[in-house]
C-alpha atoms as a PDB file:
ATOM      1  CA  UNK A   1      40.273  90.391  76.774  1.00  0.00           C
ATOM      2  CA  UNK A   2      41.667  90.198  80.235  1.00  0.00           C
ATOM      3  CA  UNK A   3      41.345  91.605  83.494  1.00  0.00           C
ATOM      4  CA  UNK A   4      38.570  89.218  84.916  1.00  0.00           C
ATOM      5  CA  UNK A   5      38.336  89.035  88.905  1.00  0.00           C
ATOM      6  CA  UNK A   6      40.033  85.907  88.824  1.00  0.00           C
ATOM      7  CA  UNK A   7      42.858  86.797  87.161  1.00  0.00           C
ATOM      8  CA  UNK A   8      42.225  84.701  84.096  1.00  0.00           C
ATOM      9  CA  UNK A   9      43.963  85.644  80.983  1.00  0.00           C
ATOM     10  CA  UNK A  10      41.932  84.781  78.154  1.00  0.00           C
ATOM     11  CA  UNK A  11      41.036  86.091  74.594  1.00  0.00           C
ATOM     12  CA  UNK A  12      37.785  85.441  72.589  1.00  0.00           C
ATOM     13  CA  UNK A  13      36.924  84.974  68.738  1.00  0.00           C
ATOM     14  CA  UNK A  14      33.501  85.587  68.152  1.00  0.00           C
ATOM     15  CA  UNK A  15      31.535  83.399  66.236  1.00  0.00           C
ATOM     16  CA  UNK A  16      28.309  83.870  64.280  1.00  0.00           C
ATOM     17  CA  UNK A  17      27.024  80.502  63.274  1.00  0.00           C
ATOM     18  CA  UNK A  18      24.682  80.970  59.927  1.00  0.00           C
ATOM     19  CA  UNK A  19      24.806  76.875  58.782  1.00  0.00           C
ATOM     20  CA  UNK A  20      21.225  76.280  59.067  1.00  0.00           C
ATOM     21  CA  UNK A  21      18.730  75.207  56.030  1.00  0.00           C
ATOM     22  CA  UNK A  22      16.364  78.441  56.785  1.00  0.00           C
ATOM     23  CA  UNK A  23      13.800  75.488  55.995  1.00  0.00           C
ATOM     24  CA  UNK A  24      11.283  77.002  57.387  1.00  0.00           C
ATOM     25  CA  UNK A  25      11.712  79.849  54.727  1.00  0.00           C
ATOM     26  CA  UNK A  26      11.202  77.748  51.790  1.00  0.00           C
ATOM     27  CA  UNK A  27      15.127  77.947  51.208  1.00  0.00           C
ATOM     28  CA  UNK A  28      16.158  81.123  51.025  1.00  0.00           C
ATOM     29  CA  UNK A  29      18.746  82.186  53.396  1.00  0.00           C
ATOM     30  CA  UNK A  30      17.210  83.882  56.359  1.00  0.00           C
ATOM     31  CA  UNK A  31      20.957  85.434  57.501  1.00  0.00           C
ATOM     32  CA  UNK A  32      20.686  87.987  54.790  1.00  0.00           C
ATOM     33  CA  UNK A  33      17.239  89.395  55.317  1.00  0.00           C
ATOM     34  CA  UNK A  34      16.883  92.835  56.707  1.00  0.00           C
ATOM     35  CA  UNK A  35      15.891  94.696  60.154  1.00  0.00           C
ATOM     36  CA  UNK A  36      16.557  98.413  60.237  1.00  0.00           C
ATOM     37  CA  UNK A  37      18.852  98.043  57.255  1.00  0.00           C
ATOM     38  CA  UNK A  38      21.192  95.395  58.704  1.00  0.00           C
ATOM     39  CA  UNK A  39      20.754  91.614  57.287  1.00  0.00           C
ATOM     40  CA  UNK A  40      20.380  88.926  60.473  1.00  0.00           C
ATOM     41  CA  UNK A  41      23.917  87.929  60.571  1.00  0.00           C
ATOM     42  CA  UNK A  42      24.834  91.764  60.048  1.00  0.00           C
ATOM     43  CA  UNK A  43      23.633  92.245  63.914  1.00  0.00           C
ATOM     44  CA  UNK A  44      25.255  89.373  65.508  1.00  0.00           C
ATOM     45  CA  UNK A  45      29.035  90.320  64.103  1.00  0.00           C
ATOM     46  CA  UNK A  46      28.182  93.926  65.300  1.00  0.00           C
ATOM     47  CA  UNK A  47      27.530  92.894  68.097  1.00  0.00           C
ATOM     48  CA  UNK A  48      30.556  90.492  69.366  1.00  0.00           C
ATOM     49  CA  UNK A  49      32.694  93.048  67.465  1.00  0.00           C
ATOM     50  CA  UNK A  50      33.624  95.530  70.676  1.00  0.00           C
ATOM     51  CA  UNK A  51      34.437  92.242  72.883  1.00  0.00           C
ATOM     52  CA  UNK A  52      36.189  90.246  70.398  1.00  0.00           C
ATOM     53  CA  UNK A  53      39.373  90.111  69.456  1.00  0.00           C
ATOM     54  CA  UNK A  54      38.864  88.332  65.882  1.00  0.00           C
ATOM     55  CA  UNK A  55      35.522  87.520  64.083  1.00  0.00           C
ATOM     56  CA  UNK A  56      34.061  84.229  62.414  1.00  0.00           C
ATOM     57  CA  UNK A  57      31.126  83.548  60.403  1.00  0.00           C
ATOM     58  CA  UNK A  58      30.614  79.500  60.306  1.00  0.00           C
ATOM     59  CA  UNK A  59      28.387  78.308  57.473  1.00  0.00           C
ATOM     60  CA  UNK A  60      25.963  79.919  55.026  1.00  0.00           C
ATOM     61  CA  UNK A  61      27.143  81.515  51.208  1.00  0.00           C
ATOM     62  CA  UNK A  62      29.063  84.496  51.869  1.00  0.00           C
ATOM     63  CA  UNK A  63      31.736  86.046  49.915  1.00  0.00           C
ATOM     64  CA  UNK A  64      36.071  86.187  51.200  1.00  0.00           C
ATOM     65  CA  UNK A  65      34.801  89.934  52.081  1.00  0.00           C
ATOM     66  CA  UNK A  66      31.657  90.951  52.506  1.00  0.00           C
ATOM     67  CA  UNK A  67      31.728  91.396  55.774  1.00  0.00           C
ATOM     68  CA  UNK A  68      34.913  93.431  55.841  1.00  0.00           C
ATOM     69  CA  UNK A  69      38.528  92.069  55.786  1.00  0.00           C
ATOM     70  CA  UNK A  70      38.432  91.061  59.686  1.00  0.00           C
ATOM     71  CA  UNK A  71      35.751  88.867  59.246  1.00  0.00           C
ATOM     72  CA  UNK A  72      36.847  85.044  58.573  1.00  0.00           C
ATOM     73  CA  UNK A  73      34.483  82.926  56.666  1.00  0.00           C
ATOM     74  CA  UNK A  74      34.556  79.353  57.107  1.00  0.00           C
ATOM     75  CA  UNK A  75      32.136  76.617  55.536  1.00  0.00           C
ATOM     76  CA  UNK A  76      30.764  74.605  58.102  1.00  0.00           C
ATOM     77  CA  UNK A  77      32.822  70.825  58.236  1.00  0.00           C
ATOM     78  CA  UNK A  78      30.398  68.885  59.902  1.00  0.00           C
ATOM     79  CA  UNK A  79      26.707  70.269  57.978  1.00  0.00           C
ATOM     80  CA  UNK A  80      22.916  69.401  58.800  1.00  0.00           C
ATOM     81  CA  UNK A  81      24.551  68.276  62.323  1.00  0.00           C
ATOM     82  CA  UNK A  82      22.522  71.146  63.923  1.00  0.00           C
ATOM     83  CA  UNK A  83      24.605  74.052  66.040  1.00  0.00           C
ATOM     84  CA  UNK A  84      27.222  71.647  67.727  1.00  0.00           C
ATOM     85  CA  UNK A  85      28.353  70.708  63.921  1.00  0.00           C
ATOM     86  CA  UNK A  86      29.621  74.261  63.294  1.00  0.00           C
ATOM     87  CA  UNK A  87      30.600  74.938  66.993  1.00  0.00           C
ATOM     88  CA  UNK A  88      33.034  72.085  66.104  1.00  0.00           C
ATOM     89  CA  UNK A  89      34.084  73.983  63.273  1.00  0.00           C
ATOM     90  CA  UNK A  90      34.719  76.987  65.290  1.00  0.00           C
ATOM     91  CA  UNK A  91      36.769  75.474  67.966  1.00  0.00           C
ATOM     92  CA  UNK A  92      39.198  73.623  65.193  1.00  0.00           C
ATOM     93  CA  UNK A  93      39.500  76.909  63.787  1.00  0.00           C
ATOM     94  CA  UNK A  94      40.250  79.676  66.031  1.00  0.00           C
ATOM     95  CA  UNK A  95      43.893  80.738  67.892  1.00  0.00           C
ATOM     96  CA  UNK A  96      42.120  82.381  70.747  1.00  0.00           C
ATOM     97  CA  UNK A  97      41.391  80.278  74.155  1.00  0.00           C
ATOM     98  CA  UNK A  98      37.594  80.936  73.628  1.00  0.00           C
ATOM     99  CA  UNK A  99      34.969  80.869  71.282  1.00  0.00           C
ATOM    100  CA  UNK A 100      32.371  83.239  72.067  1.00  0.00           C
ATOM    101  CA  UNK A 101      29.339  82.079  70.006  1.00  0.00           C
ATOM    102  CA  UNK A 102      26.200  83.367  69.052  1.00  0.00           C
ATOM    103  CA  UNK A 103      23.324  82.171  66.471  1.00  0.00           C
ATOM    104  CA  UNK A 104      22.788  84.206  63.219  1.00  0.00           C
ATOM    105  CA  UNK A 105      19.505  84.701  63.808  1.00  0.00           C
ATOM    106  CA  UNK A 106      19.425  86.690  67.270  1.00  0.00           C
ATOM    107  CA  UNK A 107      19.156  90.513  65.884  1.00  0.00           C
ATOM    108  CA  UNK A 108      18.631  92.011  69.689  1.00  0.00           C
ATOM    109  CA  UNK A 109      20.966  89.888  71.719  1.00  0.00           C
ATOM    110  CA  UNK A 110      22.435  92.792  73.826  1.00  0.00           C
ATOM    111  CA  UNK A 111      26.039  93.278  74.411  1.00  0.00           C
ATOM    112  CA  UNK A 112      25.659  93.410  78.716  1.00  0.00           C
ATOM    113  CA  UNK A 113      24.548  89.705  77.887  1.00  0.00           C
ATOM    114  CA  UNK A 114      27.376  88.789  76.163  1.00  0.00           C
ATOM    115  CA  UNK A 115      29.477  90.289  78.819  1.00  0.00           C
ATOM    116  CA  UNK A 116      27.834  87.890  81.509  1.00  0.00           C
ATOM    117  CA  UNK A 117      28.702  85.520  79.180  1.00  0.00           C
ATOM    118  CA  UNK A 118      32.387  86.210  78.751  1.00  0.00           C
ATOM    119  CA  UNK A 119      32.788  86.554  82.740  1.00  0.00           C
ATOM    120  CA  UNK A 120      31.043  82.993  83.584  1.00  0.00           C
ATOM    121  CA  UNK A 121      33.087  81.375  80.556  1.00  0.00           C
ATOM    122  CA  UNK A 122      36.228  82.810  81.642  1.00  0.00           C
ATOM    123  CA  UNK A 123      36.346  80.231  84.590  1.00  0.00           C
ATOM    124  CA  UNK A 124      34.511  77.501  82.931  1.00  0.00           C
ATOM    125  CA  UNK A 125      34.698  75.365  80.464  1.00  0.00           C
ATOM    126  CA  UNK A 126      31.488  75.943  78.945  1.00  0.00           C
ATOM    127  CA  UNK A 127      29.201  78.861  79.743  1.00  0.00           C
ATOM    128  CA  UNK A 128      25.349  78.698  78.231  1.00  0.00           C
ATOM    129  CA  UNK A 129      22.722  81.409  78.337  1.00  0.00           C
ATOM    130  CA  UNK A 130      18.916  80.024  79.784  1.00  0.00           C
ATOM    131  CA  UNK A 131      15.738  81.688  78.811  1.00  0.00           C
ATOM    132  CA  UNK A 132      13.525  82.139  81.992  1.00  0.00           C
ATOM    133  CA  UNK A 133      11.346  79.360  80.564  1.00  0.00           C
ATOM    134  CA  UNK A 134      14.602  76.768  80.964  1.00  0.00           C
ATOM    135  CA  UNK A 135      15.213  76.696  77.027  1.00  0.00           C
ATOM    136  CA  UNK A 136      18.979  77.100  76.164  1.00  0.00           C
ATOM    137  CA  UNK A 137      19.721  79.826  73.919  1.00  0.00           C
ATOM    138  CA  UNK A 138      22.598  79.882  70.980  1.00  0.00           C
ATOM    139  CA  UNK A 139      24.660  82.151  73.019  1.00  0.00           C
ATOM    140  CA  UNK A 140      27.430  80.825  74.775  1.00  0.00           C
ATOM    141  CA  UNK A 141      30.909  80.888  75.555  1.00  0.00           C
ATOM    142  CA  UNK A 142      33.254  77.553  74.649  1.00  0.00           C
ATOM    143  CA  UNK A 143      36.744  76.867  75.758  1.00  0.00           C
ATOM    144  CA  UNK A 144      39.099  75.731  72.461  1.00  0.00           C
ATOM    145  CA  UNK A 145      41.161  72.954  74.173  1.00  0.00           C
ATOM    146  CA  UNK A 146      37.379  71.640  74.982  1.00  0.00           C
ATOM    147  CA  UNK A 147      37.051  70.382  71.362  1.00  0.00           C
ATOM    148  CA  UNK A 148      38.424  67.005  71.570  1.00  0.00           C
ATOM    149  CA  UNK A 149      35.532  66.415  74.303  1.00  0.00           C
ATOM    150  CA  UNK A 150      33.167  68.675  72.020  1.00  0.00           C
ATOM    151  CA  UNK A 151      34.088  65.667  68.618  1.00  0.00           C
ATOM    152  CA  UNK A 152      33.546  62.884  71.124  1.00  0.00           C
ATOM    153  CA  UNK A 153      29.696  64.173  71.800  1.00  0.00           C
ATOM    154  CA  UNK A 154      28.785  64.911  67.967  1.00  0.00           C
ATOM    155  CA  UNK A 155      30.548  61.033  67.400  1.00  0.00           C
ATOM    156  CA  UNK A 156      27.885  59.949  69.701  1.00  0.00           C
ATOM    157  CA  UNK A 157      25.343  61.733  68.148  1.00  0.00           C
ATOM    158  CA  UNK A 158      25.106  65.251  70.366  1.00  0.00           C
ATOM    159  CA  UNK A 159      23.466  68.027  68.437  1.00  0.00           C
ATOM    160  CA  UNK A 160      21.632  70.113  70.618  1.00  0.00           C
ATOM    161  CA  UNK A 161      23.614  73.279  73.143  1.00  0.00           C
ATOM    162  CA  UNK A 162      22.111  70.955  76.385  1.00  0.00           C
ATOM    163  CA  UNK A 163      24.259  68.408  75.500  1.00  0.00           C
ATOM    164  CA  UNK A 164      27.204  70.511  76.708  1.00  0.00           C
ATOM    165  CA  UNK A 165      26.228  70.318  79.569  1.00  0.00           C
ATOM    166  CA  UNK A 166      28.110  67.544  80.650  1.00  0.00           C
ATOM    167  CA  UNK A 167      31.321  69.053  80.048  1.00  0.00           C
ATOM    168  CA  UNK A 168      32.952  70.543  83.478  1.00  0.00           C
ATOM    169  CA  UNK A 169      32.976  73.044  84.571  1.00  0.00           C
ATOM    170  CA  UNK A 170      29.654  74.303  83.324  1.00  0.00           C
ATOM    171  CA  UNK A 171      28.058  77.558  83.761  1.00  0.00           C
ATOM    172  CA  UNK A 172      24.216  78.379  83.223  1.00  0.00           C
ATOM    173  CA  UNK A 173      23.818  82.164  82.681  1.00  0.00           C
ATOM    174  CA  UNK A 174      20.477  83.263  83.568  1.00  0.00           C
ATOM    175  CA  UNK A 175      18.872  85.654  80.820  1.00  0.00           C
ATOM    176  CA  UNK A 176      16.876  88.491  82.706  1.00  0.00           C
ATOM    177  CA  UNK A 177      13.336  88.143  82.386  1.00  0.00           C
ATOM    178  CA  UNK A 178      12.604  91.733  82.154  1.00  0.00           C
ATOM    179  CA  UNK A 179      14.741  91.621  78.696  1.00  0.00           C
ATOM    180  CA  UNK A 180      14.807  88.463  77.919  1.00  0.00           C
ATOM    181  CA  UNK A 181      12.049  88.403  74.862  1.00  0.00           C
ATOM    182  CA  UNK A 182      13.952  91.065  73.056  1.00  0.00           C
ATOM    183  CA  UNK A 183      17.015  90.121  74.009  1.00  0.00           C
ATOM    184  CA  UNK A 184      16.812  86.722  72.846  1.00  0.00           C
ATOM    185  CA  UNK A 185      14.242  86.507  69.950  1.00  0.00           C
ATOM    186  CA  UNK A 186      14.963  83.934  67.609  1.00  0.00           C
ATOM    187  CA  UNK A 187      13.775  84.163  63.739  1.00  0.00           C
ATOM    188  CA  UNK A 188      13.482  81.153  62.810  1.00  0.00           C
ATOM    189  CA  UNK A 189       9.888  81.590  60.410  1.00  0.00           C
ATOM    190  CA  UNK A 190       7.965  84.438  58.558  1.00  0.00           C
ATOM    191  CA  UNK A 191       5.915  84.474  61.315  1.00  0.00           C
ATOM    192  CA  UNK A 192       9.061  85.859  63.857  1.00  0.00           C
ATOM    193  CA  UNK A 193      10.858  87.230  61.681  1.00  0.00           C
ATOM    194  CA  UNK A 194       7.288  89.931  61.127  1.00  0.00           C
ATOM    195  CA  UNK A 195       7.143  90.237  64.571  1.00  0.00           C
ATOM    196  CA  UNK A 196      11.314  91.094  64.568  1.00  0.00           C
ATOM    197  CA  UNK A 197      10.350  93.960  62.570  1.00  0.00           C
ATOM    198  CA  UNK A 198       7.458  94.859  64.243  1.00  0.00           C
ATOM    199  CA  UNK A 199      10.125  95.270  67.564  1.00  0.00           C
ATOM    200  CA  UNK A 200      12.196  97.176  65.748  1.00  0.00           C
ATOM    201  CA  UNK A 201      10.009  99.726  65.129  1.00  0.00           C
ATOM    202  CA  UNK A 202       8.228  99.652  69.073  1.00  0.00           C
ATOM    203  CA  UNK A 203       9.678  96.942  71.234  1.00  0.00           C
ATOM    204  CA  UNK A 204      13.147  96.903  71.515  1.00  0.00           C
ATOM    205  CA  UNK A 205      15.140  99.440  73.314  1.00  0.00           C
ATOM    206  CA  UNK A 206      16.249 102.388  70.749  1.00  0.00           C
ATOM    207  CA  UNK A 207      20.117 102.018  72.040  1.00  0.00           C
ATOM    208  CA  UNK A 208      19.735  98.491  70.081  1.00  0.00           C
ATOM    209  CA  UNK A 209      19.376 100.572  66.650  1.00  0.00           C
ATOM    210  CA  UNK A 210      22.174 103.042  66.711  1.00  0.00           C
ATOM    211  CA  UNK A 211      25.790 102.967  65.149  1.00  0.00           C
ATOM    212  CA  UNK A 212      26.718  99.358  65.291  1.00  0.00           C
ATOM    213  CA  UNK A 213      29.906  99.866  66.920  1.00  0.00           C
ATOM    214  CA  UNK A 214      27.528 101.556  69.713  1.00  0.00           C
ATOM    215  CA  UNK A 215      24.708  99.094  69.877  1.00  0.00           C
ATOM    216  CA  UNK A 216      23.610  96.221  71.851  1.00  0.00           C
ATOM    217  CA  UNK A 217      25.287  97.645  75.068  1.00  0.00           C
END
């Protein structure tokens, strides 16, 4: 993508991280269960795929193809070293300048989020997403020459997205709080991952639950 008000020229993998241990399921792998007849990792692809240029899925037991051909799959190098182990993986991976990443497990992140995403990262470095309540999301936007700096941080034993924060320049997107719930509900247990359904069917804005080249606008 291009065409920012800056005049940056800049084009963005996206990148579905799906590493975790889905512990708190008892093992089995939460990425493939199902909300309105997409698995979890189903909705996160569909969603970076208008804004993206290429696609890939970091981590989890997936098949060359079963996401279609213009999905890459690559097992995560640096496992059990939380999200900043497969961001790492990401960033030694891709050809475009950015890495636009989102978690697995984020069915309703919406597409105008990942948009404000794009526009802060375009003339950062790094570009996070906070929930109202200060919590950083899995949702950000990551320059590719940044990871050199990125390796240094997981040597020293970063694992969490705030850790980025010391990378410059950083910029904190602000999630709505009218949408924010929806927008960035996390299934991370049985117990969210009922109440994801339970939005599906009530909750969520209908517009999230159309043809997936149409939703999460």
């Amino acid at each position: 993508m291009s065409g920012y008000p800056d005049g940056a020229d800049v084009a963005w993998t996206g990148v579905v991280l799906a590493g975790g241990g889905s512990r708190r399921f008892g093992g089995v792998d939460k990425t493939r269960l199902p909300v309105c007849g997409r698995t979890l990792v189903q909705w996160s692809l569909d969603a970076l795929a208008p804004i993206t240029t290429a696609r890939l899925l970091v981590g989890g037991r997936w098949s060359a193809h079963e996401h279609g051909g213009d999905v890459r799959h690559l097992p995560d190098c640096y496992p059990d070293a939380g999200p900043l182990g497969g961001l790492l993986t990401a960033l030694e991976a891709i050809d475009t300048s950015h890495a636009l990443v989102v978690a697995a497990d984020l069915p309703f992140i919406s597409r105008r989020l990942l948009v404000e995403v794009q526009r802060a990262g375009a003339q950062a470095v790094v570009a996070c997403v906070q929930h109202p309540d200060g919590r950083f999301a899995l949702c950000l936007s990551v320059r590719r020459d940044a990871a050199p700096e990125v390796a240094r941080g997981w040597a020293r034993g970063d694992r969490r997205i705030r850790d980025l924060l010391q990378l410059a320049p950083c910029r904190l997107v602000a999630a709505d709080p009218a949408t924010a719930m929806c927008a960035l509900w996390n299934v991370n247990d049985p117990l969210t991952y009922a109440r994801a359904l339970v939005m599906a069917e009530h909750d969520c804005p209908a517009s999230y639950f159309t043809d997936p080249t149409e939703s999460n606008r």
